[in-house]
N, C-alpha and C. Protein backbone atom coordinates (compact mmCIF):
# COMPACT_ATOMS: atom_id res chain seq x y z
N UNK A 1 -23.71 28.38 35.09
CA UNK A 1 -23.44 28.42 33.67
C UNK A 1 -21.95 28.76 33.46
N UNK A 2 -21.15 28.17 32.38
CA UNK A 2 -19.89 28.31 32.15
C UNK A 2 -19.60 29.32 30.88
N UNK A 3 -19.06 30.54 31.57
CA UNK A 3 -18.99 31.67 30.77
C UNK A 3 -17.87 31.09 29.25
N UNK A 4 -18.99 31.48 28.40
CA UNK A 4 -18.01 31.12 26.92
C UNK A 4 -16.91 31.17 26.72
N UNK A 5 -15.94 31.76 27.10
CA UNK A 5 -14.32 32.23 27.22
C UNK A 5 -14.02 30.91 27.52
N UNK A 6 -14.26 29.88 28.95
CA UNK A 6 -14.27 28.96 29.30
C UNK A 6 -14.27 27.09 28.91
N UNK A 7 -15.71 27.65 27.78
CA UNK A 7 -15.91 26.48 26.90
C UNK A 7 -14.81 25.54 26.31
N UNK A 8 -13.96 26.16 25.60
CA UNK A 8 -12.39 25.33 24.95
C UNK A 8 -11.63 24.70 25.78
N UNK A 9 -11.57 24.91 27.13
CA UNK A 9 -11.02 24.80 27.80
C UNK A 9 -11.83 23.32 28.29
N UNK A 10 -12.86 23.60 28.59
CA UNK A 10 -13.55 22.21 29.42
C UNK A 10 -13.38 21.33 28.09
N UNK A 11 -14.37 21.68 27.16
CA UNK A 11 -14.04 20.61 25.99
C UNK A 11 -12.76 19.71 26.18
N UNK A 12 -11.80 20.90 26.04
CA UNK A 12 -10.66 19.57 25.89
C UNK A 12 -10.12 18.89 27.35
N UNK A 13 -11.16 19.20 28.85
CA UNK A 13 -10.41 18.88 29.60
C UNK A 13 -11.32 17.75 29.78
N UNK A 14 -12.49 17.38 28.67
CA UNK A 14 -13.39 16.30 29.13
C UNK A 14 -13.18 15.41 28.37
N UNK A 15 -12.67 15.57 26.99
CA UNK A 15 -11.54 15.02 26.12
C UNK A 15 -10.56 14.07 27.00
N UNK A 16 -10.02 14.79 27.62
CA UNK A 16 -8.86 14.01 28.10
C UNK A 16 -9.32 12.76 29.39
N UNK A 17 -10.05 13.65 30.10
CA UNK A 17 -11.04 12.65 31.17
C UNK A 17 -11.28 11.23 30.24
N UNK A 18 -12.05 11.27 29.02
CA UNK A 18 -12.47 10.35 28.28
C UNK A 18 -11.54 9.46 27.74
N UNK A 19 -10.47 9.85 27.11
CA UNK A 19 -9.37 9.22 27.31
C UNK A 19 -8.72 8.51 27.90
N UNK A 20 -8.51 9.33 28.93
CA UNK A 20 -7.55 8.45 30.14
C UNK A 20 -8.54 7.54 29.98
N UNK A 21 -10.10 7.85 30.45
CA UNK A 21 -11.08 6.30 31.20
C UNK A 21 -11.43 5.08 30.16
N UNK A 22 -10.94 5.69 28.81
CA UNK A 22 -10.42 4.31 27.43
C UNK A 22 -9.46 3.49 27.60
N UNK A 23 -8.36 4.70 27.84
CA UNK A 23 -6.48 4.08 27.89
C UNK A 23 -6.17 3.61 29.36
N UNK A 24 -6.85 3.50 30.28
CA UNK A 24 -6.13 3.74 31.54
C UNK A 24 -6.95 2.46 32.14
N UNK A 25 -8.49 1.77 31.56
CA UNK A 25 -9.37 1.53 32.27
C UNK A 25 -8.93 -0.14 32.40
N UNK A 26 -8.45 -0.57 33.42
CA UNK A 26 -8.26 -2.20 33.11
C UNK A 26 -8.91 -2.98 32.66
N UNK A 27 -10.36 -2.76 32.62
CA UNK A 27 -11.31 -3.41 32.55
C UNK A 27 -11.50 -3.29 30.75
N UNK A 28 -10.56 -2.01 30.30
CA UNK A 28 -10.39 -1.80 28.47
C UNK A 28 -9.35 -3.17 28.06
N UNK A 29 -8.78 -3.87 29.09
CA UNK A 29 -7.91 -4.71 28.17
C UNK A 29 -9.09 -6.10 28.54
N UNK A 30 -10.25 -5.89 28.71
CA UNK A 30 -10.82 -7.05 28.75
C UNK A 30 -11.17 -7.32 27.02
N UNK A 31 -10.81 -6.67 26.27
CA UNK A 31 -10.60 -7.20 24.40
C UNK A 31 -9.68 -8.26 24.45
N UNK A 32 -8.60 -8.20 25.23
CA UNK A 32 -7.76 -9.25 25.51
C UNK A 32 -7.93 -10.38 26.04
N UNK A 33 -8.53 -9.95 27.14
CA UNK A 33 -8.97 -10.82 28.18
C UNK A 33 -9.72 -12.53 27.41
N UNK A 34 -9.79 -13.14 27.70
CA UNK A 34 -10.18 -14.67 27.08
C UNK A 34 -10.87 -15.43 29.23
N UNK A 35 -12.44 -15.30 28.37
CA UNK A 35 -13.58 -15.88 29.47
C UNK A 35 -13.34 -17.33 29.56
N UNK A 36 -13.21 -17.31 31.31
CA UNK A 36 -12.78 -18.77 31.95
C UNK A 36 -13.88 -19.15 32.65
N UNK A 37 -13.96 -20.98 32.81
CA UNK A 37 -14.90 -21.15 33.62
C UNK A 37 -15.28 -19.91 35.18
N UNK A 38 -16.07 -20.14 35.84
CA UNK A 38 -16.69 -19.69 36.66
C UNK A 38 -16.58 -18.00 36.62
N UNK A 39 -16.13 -17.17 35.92
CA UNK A 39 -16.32 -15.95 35.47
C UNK A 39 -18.18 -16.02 35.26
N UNK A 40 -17.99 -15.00 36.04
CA UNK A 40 -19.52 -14.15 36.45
C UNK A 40 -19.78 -12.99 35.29
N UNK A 41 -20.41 -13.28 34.52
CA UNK A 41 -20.83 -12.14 33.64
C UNK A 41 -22.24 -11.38 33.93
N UNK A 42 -22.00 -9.99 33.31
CA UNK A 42 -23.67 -9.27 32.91
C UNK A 42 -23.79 -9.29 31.95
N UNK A 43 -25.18 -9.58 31.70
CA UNK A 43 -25.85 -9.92 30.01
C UNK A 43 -26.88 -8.91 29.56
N UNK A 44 -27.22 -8.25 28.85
CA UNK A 44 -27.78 -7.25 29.20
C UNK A 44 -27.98 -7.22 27.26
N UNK A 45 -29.19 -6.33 26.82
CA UNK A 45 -29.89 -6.65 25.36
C UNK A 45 -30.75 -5.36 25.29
N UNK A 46 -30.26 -4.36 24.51
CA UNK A 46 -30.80 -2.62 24.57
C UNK A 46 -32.20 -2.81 24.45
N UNK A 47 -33.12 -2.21 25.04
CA UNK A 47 -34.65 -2.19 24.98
C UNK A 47 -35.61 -3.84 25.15
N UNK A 48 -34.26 -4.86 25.85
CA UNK A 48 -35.29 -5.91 25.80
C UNK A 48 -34.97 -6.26 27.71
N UNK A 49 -35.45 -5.62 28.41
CA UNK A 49 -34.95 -5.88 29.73
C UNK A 49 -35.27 -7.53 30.55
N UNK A 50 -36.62 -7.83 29.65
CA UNK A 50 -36.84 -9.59 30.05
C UNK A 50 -35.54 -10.37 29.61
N UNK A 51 -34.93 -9.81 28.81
CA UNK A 51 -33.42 -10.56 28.60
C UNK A 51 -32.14 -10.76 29.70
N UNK A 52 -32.12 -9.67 30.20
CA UNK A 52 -30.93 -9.17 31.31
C UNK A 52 -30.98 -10.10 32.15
N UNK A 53 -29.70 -10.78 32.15
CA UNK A 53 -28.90 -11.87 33.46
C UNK A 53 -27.74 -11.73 33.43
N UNK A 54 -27.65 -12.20 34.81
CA UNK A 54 -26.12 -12.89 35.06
C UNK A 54 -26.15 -14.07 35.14
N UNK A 55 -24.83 -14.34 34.10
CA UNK A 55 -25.02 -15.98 33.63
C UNK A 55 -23.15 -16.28 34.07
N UNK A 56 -22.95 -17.74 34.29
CA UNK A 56 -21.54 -17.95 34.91
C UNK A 56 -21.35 -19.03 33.78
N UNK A 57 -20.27 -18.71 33.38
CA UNK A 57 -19.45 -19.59 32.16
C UNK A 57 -18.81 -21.09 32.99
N UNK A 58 -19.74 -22.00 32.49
CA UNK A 58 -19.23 -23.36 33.40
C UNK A 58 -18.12 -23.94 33.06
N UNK A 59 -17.62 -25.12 33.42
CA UNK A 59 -16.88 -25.79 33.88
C UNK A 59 -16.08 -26.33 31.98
N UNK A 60 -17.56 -26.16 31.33
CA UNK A 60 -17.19 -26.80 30.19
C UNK A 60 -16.78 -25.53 28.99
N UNK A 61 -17.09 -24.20 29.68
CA UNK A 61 -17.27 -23.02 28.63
C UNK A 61 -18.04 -22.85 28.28
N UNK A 62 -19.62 -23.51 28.80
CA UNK A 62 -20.40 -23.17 28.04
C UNK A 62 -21.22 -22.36 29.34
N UNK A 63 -21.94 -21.27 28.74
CA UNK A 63 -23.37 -20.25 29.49
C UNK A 63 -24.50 -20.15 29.27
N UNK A 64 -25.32 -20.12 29.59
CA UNK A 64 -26.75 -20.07 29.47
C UNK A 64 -27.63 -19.29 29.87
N UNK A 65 -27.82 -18.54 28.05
CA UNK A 65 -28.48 -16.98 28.06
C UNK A 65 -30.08 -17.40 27.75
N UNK A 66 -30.70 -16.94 28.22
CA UNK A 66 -32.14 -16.33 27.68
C UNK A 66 -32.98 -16.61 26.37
N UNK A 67 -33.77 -17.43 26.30
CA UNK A 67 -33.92 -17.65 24.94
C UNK A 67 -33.58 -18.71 24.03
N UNK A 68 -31.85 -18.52 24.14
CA UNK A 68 -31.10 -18.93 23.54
C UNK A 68 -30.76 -19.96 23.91
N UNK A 69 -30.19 -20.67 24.95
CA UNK A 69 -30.06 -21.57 25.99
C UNK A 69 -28.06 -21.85 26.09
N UNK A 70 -27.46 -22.55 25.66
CA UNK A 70 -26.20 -22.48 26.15
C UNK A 70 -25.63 -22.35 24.78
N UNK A 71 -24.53 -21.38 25.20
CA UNK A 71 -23.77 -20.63 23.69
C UNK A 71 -22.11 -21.30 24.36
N UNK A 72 -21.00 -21.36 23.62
CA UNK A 72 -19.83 -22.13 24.09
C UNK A 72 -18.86 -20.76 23.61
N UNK A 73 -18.64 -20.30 25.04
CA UNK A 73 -18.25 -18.63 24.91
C UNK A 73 -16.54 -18.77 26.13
N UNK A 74 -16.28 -20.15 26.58
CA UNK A 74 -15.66 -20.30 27.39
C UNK A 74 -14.08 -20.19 26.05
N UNK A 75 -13.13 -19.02 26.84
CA UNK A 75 -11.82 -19.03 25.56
C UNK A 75 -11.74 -17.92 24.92
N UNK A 76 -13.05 -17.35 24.82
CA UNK A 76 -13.94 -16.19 23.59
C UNK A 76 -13.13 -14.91 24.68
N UNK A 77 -12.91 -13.96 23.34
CA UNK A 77 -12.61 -12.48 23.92
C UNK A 77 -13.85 -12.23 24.40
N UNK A 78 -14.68 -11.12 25.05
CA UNK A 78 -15.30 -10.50 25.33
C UNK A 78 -16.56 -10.02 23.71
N UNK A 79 -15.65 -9.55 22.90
CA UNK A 79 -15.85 -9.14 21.47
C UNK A 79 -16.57 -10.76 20.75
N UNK A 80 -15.77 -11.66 20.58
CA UNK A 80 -16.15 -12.43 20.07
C UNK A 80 -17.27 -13.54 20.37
N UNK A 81 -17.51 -12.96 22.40
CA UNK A 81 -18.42 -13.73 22.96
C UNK A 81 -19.75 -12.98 22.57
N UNK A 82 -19.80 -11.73 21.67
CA UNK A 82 -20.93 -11.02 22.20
C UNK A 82 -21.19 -11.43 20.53
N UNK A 83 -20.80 -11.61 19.64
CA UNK A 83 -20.91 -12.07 18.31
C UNK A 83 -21.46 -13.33 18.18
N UNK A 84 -20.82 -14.14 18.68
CA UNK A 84 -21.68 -15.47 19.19
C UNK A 84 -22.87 -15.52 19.76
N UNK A 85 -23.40 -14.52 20.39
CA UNK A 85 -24.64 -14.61 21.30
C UNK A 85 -25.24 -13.55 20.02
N UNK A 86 -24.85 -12.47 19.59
CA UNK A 86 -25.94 -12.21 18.62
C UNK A 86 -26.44 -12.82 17.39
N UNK A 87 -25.36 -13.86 17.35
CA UNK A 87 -26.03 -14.54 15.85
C UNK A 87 -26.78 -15.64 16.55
N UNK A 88 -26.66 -16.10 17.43
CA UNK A 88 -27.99 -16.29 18.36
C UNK A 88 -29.27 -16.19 18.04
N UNK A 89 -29.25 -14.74 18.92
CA UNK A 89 -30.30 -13.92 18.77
C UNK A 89 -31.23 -13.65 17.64
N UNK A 90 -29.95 -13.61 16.42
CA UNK A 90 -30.79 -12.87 15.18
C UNK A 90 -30.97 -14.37 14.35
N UNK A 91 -30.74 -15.20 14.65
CA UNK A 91 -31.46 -16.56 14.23
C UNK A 91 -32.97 -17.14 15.19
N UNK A 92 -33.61 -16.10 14.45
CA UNK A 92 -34.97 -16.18 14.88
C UNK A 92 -35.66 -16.01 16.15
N UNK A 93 -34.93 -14.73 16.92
CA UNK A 93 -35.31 -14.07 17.99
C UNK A 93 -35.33 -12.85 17.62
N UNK A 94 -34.90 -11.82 17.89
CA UNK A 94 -34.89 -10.91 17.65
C UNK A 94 -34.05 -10.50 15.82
N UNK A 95 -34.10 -9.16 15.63
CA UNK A 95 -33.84 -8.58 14.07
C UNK A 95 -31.96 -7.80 14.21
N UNK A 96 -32.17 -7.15 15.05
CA UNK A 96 -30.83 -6.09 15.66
C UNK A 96 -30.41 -6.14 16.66
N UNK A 97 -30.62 -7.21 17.63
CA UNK A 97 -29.75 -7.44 19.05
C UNK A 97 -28.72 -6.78 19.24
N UNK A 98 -28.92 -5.56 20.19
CA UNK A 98 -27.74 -4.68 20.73
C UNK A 98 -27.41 -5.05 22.07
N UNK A 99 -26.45 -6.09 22.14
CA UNK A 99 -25.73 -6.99 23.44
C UNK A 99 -24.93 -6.39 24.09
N UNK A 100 -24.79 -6.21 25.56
CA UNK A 100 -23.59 -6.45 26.23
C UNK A 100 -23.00 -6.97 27.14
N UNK A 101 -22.14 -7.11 27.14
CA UNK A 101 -21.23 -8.64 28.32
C UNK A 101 -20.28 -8.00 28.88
N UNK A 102 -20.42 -7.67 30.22
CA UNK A 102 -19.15 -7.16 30.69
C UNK A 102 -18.92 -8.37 32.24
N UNK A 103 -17.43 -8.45 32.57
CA UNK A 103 -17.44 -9.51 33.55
C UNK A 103 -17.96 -8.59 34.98
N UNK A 104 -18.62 -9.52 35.21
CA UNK A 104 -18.78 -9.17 36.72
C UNK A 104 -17.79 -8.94 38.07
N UNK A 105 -17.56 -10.43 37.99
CA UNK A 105 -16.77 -11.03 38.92
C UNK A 105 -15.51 -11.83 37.93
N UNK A 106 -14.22 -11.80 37.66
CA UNK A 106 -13.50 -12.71 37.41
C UNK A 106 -13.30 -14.23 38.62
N UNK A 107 -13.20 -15.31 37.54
CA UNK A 107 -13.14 -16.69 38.12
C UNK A 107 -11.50 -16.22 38.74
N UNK A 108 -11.71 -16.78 40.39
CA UNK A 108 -10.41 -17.22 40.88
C UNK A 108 -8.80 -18.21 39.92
N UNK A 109 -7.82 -17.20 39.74
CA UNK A 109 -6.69 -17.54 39.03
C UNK A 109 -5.83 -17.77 39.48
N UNK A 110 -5.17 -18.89 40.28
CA UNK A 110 -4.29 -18.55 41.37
C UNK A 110 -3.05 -19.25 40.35
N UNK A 111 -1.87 -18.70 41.20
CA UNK A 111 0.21 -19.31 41.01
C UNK A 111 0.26 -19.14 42.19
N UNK A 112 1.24 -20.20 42.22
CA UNK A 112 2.01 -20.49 43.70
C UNK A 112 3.34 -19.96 43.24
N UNK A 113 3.67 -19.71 44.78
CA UNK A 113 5.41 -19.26 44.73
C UNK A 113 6.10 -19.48 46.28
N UNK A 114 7.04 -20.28 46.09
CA UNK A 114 7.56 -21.05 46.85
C UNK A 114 9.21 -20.83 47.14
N UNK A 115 9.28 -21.41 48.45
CA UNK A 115 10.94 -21.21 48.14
C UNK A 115 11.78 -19.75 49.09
N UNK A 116 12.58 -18.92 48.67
CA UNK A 116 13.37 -18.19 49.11
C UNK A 116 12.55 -16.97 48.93
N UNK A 117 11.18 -16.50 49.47
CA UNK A 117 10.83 -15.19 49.10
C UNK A 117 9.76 -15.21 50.59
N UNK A 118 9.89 -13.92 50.87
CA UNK A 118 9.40 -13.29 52.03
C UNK A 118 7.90 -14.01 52.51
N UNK A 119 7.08 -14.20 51.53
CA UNK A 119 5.41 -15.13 52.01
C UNK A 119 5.51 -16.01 50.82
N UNK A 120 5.65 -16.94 51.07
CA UNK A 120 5.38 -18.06 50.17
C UNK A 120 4.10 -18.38 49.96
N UNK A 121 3.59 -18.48 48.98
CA UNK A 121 2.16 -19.21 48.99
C UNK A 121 1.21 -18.60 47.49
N UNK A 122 0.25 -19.04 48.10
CA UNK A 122 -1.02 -18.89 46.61
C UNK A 122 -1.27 -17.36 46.29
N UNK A 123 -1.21 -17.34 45.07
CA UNK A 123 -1.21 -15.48 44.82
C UNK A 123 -2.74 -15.50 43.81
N UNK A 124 -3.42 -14.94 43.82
CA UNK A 124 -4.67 -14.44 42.62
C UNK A 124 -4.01 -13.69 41.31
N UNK A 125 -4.28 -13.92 40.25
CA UNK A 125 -4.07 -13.79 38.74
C UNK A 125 -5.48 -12.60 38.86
N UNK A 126 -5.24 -11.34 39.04
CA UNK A 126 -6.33 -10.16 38.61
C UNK A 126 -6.36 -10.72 37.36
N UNK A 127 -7.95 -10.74 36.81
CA UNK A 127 -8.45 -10.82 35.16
C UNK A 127 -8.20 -9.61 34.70
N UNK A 128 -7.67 -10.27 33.60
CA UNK A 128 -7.51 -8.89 32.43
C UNK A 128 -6.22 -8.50 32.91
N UNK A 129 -5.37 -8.91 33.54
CA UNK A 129 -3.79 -8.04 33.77
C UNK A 129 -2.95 -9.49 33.40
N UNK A 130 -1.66 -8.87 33.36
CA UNK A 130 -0.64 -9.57 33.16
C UNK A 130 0.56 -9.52 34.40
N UNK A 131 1.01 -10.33 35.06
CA UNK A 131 2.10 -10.44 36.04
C UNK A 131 2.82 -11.57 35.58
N UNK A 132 4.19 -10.10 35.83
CA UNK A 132 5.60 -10.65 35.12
C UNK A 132 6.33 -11.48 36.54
N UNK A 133 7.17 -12.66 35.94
CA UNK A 133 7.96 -13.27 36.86
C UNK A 133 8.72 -12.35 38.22
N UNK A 134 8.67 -11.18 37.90
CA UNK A 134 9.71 -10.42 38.76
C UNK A 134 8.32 -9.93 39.39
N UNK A 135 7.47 -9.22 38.62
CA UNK A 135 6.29 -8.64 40.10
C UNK A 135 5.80 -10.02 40.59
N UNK A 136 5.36 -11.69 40.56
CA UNK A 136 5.00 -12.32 41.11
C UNK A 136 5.86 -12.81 42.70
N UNK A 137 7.48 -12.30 42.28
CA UNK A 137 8.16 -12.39 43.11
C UNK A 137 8.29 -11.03 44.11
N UNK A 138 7.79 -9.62 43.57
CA UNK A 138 7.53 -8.72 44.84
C UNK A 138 5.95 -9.18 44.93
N UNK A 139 4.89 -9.54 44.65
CA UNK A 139 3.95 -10.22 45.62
C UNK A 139 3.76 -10.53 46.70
N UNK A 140 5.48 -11.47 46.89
CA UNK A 140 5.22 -12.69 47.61
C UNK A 140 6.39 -11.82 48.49
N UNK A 141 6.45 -10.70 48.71
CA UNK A 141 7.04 -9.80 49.34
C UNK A 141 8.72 -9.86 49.42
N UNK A 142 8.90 -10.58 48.05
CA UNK A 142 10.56 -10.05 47.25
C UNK A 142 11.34 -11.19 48.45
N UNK A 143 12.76 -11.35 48.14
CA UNK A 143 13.46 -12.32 48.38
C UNK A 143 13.72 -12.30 50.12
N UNK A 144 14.10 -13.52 50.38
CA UNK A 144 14.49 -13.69 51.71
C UNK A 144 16.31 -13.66 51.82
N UNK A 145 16.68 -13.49 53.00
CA UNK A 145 18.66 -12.85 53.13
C UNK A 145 19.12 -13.88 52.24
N UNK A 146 18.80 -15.58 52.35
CA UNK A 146 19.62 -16.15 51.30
C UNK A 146 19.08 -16.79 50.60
N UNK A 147 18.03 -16.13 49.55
CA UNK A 147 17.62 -16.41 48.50
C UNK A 147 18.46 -16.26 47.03
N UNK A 148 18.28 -16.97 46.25
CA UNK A 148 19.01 -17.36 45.35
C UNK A 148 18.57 -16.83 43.91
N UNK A 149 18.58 -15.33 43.47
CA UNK A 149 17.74 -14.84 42.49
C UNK A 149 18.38 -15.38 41.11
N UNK A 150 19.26 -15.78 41.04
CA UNK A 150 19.78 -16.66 39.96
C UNK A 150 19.47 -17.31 39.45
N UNK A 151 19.08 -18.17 40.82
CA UNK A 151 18.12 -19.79 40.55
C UNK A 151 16.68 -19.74 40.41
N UNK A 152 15.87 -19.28 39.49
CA UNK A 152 14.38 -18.99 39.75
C UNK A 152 13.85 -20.68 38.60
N UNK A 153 13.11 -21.13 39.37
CA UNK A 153 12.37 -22.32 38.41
C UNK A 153 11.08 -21.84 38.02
N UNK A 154 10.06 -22.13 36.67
CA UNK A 154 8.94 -22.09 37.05
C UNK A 154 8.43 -23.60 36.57
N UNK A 155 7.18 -23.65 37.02
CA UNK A 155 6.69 -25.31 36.60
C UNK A 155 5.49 -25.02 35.76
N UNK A 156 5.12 -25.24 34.97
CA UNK A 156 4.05 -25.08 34.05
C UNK A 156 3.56 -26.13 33.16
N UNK A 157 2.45 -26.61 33.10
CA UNK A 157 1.59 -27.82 32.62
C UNK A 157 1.16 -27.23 31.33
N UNK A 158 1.46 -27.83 30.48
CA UNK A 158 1.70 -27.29 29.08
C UNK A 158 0.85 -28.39 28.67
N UNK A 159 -0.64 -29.47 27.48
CA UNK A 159 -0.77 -30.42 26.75
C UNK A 159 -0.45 -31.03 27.49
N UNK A 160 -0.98 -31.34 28.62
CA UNK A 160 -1.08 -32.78 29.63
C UNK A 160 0.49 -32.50 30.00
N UNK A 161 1.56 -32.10 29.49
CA UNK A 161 2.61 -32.44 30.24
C UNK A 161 3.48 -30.97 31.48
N UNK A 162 4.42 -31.51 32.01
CA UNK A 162 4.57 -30.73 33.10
C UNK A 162 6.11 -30.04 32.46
N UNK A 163 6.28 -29.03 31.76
CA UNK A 163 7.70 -28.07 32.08
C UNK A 163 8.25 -27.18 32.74
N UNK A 164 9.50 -27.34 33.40
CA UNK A 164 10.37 -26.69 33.81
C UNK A 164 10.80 -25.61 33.24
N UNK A 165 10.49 -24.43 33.36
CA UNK A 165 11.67 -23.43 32.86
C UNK A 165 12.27 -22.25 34.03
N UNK A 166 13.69 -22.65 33.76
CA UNK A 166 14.42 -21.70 34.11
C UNK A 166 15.21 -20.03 34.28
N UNK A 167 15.05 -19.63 34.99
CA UNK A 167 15.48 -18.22 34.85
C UNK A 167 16.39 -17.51 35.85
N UNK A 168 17.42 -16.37 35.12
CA UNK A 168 17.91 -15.63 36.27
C UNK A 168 16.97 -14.09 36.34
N UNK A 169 16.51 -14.37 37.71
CA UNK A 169 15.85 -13.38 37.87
C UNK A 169 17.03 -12.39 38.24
N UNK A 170 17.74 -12.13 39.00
CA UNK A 170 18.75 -10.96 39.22
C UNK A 170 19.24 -10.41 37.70
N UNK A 171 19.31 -11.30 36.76
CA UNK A 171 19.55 -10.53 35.74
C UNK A 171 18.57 -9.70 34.78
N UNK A 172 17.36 -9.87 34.95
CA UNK A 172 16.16 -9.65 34.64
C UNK A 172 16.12 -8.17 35.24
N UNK A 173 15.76 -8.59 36.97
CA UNK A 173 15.82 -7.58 37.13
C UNK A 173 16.75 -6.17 36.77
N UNK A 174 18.25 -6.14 36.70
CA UNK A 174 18.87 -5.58 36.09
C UNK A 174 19.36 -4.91 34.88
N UNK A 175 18.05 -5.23 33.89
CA UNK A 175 17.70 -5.21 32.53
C UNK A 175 18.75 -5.77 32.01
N UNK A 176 19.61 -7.07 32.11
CA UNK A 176 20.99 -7.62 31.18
C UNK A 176 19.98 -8.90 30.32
N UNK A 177 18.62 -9.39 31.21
CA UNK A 177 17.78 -9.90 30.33
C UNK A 177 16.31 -9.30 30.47
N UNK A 178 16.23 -9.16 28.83
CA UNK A 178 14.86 -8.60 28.11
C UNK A 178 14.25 -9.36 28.30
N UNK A 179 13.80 -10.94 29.06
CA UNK A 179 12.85 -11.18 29.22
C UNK A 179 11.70 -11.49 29.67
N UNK A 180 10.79 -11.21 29.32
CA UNK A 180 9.37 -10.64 29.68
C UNK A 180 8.13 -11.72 30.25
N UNK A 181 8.76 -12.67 31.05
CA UNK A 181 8.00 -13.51 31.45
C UNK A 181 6.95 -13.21 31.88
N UNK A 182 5.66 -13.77 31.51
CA UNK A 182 4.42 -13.36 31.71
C UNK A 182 3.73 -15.26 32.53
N UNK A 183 3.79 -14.71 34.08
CA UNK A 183 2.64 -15.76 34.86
C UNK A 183 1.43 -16.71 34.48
N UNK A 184 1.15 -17.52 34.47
CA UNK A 184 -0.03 -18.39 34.09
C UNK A 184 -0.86 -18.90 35.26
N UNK A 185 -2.13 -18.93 34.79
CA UNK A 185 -2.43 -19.50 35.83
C UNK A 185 -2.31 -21.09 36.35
N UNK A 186 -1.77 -21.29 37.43
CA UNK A 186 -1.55 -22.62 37.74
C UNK A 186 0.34 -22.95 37.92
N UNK A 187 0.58 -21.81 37.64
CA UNK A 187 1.98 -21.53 37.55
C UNK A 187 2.88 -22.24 38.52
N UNK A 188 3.54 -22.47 39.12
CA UNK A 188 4.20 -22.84 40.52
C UNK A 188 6.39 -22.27 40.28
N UNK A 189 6.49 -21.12 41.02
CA UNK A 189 7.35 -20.53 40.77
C UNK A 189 8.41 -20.71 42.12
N UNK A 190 9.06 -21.54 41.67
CA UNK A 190 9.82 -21.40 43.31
C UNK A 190 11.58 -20.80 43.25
N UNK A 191 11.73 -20.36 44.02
CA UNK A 191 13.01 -19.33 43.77
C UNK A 191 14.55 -20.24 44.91
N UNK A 192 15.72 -20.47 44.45
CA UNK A 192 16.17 -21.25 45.16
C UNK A 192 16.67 -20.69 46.24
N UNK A 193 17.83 -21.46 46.58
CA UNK A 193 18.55 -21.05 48.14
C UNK A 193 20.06 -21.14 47.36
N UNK A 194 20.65 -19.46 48.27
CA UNK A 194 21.94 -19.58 47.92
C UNK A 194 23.01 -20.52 48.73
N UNK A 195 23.91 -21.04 48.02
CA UNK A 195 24.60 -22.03 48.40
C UNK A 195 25.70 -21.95 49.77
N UNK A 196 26.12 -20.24 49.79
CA UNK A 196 26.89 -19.71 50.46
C UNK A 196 26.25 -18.08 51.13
């Protein structure tokens, strides 16, 4: 038993526990997060356990829950996928459907990175995070003796078509540029060769 003197003390130290595991939890920026094919979800429906699966968001975005049969949740935040499946539900299944969807497994996200950096090759996109041009390049275990951080290309398939954009990463890194390039998946980042 925790002598009363004590009590204020835990309170606020379970407070903060709770906190951090809100603010800190990666799996909290899955509000952000937007469900891709082959993402592995849990499906899960308070007090109706014949409901509970794991269902995999196909090829087309669409999944197939219980009941319901295929809901088009592929794109959907997390939030907005579980809104979709309860108006589902409450169209003549159940009255108060208390849903939840959390990912299981994220679908494989890969960028390539090529060129003047220590391992060249295919990198995984963690779901729910963001990687900036400069951490995709310590990934790939940061530049080689005559790599060219000046010259950074990336290639990105934008509406059927393919763009180029350019960057100096040495200046990036150096904070002289603010900007905040954020990785895609399918990315292809290759870093050049210095001339001299």
């Amino acid at each position: 038993m925790i002598p009363a003197a004590f009590l204020p003390v835990v309170h606020r130290l379970a407070l903060i526990l709770l906190l951090m595991a809100v603010c800190c939890d990666p799996l909290n920026a899955s509000e952000e997060y937007r469900l891709a094919p082959n993402d592995l979800l849990d499906f899960r429906v308070f007090q109706e356990p014949e409901l509970d699966a794991v269902v995999r968001v196909s090829g087309d975005g669409q999944a197939i829950f219980p009941l319901i049969g295929s809901v088009p949740i592929g794109g959907a935040s997390i939030s907005e996928a579980i809104t979709l499946i309860k108006a589902r539900y409450k169209d003549g299944y159940l009255v108060n459907p208390q849903v939840t969807l959390t990912v299981r497994t994220y679908a494989k996200k890969l960028f390539t990175i090529l060129g003047q950096v220590q391992q060249p090759g295919s990198y995984d996109l963690p779901g729910g995070q963001k990687i900036t041009l400069l951490q995709a390049i310590g990934m790939a275990g940061g530049y080689t003796k005559i790599a060219d951080p000046s010259n950074v290309t990336v290639k990105r398939l934008e509406n059927g078509s393919e763009r180029v954009l350019k960057f100096n990463a040495k200046r990036m890194a150096r904070g002289d540029d603010t900007t905040d390039f954020v990785i895609r998946p399918g990315d292809v980042v290759s870093v050049g060769e210095s001339l001299f």
